[in-house]
N, C-alpha and C. Protein backbone atom coordinates (compact mmCIF):
# COMPACT_ATOMS: atom_id res chain seq x y z
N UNK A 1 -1.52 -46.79 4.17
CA UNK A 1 -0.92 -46.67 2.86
C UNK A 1 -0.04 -45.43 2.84
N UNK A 2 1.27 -45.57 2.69
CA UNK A 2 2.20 -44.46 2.71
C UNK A 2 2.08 -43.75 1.21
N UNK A 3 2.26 -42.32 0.82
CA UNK A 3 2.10 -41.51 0.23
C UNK A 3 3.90 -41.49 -0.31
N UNK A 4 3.71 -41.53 -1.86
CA UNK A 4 4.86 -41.50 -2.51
C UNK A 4 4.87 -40.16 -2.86
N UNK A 5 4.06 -38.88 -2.89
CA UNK A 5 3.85 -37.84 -3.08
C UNK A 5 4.11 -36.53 -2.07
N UNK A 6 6.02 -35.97 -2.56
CA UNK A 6 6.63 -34.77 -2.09
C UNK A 6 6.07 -33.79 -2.32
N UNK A 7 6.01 -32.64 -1.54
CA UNK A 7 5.53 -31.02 -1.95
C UNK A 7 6.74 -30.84 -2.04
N UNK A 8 6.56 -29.89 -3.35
CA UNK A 8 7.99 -29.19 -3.42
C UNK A 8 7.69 -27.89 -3.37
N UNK A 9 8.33 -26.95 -2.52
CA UNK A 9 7.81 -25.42 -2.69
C UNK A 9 9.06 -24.56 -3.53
N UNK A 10 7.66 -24.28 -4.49
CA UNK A 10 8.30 -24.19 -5.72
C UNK A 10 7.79 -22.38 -6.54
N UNK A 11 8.83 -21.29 -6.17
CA UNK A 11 7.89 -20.09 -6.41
C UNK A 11 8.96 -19.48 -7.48
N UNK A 12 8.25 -19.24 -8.92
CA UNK A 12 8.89 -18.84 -10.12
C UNK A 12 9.72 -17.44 -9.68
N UNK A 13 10.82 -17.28 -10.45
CA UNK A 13 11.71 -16.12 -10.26
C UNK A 13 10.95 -15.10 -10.43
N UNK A 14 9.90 -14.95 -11.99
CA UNK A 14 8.86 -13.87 -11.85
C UNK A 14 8.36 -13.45 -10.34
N UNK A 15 8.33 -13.94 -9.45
CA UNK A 15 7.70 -13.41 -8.19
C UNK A 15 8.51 -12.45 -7.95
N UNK A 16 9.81 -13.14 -7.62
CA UNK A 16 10.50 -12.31 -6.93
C UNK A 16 11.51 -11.09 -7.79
N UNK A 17 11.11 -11.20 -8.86
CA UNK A 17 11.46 -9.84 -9.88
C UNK A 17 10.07 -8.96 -9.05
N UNK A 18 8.87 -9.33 -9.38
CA UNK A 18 7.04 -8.38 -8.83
C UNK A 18 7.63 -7.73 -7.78
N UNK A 19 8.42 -9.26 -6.64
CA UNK A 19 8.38 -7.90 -5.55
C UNK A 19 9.43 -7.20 -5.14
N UNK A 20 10.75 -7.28 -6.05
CA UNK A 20 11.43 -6.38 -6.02
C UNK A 20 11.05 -4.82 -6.46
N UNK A 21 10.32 -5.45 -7.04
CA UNK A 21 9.53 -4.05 -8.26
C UNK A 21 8.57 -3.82 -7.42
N UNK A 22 8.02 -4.10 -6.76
CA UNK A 22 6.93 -3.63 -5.37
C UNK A 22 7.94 -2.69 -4.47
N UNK A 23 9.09 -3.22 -4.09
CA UNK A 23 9.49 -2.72 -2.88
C UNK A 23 10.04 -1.38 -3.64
N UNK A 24 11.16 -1.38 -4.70
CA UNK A 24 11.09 -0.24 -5.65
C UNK A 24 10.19 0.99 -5.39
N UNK A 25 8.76 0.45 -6.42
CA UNK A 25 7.92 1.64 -6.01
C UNK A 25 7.60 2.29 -4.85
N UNK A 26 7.53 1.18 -3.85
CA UNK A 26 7.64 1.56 -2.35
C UNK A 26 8.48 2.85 -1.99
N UNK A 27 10.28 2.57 -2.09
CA UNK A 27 10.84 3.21 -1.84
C UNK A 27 10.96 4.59 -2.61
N UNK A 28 10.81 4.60 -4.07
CA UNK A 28 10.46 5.81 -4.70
C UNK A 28 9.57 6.52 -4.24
N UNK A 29 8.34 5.87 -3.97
CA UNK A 29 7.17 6.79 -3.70
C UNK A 29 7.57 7.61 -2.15
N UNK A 30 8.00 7.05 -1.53
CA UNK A 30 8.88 7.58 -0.25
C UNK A 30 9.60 8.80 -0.21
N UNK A 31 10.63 8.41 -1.20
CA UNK A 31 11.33 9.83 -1.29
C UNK A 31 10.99 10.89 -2.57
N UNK A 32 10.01 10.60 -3.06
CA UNK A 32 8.90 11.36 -3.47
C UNK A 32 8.39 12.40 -2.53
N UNK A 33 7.79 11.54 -1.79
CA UNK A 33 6.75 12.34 -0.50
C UNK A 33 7.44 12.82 0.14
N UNK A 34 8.51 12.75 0.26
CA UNK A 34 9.55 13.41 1.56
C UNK A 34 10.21 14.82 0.55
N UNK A 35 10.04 14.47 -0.47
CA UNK A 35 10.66 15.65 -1.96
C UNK A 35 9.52 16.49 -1.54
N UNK A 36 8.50 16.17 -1.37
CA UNK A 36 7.39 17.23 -1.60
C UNK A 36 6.62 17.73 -0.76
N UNK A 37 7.43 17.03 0.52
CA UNK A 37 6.74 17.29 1.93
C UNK A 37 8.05 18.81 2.21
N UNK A 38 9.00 18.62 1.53
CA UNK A 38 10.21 19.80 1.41
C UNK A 38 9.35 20.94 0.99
N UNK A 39 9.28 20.52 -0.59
CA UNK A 39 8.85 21.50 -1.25
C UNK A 39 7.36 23.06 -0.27
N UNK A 40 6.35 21.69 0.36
CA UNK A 40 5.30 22.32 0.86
C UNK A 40 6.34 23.36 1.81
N UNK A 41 7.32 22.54 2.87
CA UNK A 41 7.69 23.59 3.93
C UNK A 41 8.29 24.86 3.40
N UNK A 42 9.11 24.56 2.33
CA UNK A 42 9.62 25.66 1.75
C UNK A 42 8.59 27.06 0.86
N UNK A 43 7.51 26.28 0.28
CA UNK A 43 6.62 27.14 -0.13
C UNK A 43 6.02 28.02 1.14
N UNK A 44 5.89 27.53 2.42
CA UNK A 44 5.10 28.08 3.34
C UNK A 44 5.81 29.13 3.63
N UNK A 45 7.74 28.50 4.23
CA UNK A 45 8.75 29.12 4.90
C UNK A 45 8.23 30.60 3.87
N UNK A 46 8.51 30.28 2.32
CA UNK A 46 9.07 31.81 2.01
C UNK A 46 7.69 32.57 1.78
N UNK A 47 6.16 32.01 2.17
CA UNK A 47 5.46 33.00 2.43
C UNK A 47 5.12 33.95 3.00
N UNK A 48 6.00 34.05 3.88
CA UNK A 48 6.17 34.71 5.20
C UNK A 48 7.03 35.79 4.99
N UNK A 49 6.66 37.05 4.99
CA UNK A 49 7.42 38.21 5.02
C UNK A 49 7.60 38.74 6.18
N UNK A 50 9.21 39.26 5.85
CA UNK A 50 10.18 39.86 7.24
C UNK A 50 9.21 41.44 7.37
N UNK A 51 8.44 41.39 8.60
CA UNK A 51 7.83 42.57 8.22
C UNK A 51 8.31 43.25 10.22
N UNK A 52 8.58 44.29 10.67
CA UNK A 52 8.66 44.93 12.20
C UNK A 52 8.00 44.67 12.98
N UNK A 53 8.33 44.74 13.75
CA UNK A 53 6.95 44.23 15.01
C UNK A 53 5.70 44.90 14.96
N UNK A 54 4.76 44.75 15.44
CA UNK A 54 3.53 45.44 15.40
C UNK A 54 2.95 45.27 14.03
N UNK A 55 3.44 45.01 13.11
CA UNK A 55 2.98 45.18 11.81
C UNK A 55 1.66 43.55 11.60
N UNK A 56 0.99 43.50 11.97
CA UNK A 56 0.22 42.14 10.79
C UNK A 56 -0.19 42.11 9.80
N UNK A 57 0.16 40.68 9.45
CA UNK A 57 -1.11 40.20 7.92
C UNK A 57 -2.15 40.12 8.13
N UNK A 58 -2.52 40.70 6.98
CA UNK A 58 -3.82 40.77 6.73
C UNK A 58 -4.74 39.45 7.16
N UNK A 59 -6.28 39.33 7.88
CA UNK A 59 -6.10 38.04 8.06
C UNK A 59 -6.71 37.22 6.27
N UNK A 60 -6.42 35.89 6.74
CA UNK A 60 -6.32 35.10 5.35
C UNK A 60 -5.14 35.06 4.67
N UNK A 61 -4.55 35.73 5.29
CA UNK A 61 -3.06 35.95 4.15
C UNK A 61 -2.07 35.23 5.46
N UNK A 62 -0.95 34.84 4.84
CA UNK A 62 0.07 34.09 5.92
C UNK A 62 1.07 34.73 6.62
N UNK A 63 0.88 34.44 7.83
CA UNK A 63 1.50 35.57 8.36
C UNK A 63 2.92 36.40 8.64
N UNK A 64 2.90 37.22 8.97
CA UNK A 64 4.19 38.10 8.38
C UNK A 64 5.57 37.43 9.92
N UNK A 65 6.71 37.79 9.19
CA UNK A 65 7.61 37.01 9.97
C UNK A 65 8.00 38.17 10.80
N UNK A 66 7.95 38.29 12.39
CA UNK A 66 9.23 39.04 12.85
C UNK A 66 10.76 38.86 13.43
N UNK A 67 10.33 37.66 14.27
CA UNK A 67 11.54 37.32 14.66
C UNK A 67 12.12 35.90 13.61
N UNK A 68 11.35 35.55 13.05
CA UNK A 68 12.05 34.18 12.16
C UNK A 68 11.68 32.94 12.62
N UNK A 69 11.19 33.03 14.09
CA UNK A 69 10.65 31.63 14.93
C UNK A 69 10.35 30.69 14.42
N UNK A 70 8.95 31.48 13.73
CA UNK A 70 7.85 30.52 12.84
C UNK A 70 8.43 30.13 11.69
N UNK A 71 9.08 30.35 11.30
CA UNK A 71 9.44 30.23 9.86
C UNK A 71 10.76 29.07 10.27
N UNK A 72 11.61 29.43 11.06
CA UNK A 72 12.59 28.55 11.24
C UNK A 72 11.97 26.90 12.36
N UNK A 73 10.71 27.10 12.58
CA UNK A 73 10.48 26.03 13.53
C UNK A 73 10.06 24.93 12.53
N UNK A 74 9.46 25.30 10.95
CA UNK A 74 8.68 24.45 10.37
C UNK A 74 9.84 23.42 9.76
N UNK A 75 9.33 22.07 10.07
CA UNK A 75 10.43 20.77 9.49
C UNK A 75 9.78 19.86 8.49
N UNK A 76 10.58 19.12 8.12
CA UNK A 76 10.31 17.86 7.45
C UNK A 76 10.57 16.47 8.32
N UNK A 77 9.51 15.52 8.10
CA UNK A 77 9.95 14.54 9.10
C UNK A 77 9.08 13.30 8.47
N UNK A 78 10.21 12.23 8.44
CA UNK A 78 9.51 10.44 7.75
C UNK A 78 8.84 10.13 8.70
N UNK A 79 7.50 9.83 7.93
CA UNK A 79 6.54 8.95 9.09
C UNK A 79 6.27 7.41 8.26
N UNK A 80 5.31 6.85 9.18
CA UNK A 80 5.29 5.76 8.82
C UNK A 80 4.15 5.58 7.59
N UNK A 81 3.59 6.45 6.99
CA UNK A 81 2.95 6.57 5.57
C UNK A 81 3.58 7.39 4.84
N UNK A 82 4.38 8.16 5.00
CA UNK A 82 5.23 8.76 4.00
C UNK A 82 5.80 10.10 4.90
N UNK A 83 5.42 11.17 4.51
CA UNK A 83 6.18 11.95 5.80
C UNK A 83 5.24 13.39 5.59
N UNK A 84 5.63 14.43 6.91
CA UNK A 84 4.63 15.30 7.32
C UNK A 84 5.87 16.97 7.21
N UNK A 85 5.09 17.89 7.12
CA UNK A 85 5.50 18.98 7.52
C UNK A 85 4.52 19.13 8.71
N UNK A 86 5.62 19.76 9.69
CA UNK A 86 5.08 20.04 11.39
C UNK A 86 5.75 21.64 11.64
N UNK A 87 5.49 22.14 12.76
CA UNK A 87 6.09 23.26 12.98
C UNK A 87 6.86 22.29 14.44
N UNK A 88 8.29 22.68 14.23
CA UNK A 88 8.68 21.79 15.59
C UNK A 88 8.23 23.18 17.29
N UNK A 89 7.79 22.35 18.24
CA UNK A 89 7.50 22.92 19.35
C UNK A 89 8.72 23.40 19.84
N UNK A 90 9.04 24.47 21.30
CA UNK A 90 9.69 24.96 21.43
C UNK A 90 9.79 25.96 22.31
N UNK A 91 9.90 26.26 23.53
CA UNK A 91 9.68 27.43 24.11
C UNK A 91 9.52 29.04 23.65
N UNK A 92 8.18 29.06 23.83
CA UNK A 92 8.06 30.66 23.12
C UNK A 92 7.35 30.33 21.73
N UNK A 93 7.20 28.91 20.64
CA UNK A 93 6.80 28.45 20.30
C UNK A 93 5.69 27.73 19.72
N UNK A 94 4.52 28.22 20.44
CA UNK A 94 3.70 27.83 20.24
C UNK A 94 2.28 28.42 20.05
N UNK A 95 2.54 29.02 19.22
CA UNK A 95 1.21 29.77 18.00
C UNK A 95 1.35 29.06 16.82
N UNK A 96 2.20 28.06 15.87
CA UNK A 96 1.68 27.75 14.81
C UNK A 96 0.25 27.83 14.83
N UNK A 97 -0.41 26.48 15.12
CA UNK A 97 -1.84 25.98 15.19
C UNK A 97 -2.87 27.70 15.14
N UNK A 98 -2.18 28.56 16.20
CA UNK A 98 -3.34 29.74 16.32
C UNK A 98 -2.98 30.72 14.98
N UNK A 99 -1.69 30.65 14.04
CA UNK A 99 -2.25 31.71 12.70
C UNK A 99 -2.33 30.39 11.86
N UNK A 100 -2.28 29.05 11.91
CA UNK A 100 -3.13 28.55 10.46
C UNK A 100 -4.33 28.73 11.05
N UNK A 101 -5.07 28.29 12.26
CA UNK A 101 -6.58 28.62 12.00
C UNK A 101 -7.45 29.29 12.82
N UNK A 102 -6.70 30.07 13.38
CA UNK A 102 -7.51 31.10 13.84
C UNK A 102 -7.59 31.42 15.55
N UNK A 103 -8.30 31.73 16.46
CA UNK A 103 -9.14 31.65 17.86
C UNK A 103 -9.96 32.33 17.47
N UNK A 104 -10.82 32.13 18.61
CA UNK A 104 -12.13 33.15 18.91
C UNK A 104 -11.90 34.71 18.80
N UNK A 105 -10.34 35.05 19.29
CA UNK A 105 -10.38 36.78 19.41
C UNK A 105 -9.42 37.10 18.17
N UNK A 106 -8.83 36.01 17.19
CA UNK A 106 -8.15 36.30 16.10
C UNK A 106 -8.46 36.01 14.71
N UNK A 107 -7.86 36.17 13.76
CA UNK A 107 -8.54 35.84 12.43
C UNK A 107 -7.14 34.54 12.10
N UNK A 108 -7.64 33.76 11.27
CA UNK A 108 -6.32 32.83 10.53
C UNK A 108 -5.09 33.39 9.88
N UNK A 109 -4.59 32.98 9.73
CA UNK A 109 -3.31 33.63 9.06
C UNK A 109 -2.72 32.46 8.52
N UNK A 110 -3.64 31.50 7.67
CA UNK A 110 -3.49 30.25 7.62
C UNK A 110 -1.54 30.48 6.62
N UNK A 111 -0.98 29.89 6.64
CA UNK A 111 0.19 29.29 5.78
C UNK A 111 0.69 27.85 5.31
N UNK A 112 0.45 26.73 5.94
CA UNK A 112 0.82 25.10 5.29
C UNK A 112 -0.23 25.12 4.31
N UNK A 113 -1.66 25.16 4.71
CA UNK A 113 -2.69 24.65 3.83
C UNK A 113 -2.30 25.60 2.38
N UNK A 114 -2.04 27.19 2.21
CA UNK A 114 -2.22 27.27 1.00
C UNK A 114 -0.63 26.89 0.23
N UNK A 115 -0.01 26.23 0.95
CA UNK A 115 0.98 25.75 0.77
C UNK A 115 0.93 25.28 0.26
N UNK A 116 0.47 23.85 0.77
CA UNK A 116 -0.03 22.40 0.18
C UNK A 116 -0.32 22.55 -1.05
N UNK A 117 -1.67 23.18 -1.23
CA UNK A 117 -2.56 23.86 -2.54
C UNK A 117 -1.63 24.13 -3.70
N UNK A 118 -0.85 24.86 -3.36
CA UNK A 118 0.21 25.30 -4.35
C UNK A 118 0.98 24.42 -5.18
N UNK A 119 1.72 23.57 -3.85
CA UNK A 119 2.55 22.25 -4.29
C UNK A 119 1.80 21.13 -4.86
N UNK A 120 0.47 21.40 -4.78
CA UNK A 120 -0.32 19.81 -5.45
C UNK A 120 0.62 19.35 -6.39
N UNK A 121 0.32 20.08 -7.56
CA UNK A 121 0.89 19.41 -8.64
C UNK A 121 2.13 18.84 -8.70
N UNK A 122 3.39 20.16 -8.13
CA UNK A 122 4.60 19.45 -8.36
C UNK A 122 4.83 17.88 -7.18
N UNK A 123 3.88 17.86 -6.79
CA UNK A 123 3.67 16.66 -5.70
C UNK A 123 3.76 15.59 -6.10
N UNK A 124 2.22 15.81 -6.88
CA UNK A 124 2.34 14.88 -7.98
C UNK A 124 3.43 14.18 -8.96
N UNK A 125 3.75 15.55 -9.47
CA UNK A 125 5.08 14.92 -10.05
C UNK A 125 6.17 14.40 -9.82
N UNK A 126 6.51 14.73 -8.79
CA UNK A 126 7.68 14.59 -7.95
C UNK A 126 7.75 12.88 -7.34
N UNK A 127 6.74 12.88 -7.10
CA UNK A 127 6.41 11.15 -6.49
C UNK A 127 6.45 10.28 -7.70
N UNK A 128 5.61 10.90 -8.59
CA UNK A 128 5.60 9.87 -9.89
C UNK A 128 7.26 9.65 -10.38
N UNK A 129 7.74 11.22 -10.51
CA UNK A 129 9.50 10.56 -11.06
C UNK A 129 10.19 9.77 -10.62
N UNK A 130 10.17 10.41 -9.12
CA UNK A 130 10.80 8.87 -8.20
C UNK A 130 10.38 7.61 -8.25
N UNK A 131 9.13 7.24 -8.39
CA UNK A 131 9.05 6.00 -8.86
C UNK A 131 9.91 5.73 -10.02
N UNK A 132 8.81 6.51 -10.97
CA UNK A 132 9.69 6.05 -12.58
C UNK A 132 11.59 5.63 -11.83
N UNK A 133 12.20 6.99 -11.81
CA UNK A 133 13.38 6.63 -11.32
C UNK A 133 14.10 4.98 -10.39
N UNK A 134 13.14 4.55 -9.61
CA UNK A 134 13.74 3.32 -8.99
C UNK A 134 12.92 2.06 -10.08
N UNK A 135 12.07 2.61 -11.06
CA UNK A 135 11.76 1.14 -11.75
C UNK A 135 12.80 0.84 -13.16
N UNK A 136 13.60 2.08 -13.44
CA UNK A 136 14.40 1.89 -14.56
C UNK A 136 15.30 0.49 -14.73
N UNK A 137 15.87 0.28 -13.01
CA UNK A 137 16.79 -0.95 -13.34
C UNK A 137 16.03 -2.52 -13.70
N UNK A 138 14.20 -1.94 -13.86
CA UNK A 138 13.57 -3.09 -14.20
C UNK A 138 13.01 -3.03 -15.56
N UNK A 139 13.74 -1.63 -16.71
CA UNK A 139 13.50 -1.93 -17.49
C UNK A 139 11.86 -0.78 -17.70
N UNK A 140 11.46 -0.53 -16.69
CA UNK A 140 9.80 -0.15 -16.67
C UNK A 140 9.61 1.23 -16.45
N UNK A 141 9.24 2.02 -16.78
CA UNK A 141 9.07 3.76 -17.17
C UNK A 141 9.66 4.44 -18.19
């Protein structure tokens, strides 16, 4: 017995308004996080005082700049969940990791983390506007 009965694939425009408005928030929340993944490097960068050689911070406190290395190595960079502050590597380069947290014969001189701390909030905000911002052409924020 043959079947007089077509599927029709049949998906309301409402969908594809949802997932325009999905991909939207997507992309806001993106350059949100990349706004505030700035913000952290920049809070860290200018914690850092131009202080002479020989001179250190105190430990717990972030550490003091002499040549600019540290301060000029730290970047912003898109990852595949949103994006990171790194210190980029580099010949001569490579103490970040030992003043955020320490060794055995040194104290921390942590700087991203109280970074971070700092920027929570405007983080927060910053991600939320950008959303708001890419849902306007739907009418929504």
């Amino acid at each position: 017995m043959a079947s007089n009965i077509r599927m029709i694939d049949f998906v309301p425009t409402s969908i594809f308004k949802v997932r325009d408005i999905l991909k939207d928030i997507e992309k806001g929340s993106s350059s949100g996080v990349v706004d505030a993944a700035e913000a952290v490097r920049q809070s860290a960068y200018d914690s850092m005082r131009q202080m002479p050689d020989g001179v250190h911070a105190p430990p717990g406190s972030p550490p003091y700049s002499h040549t600019g290395k540290l301060k000029d190595s730290l970047k912003v960079r898109r990852s595949s969940d949103g994006a990171e502050v790194y210190s980029e590597y580099s010949p001569g380069m490579y103490y970040a990791h030992f003043q955020e947290y320490g060794t055995s014969k040194m104290a921390a001189r942590p700087f991203l983390v109280p970074a971070l701390e700092r920027e929570l909030n405007s983080i927060e905000y910053n991600v939320n506007e950008s959303i708001a911002e890419n849902l306007k052409p739907f009418g929504i924020a």
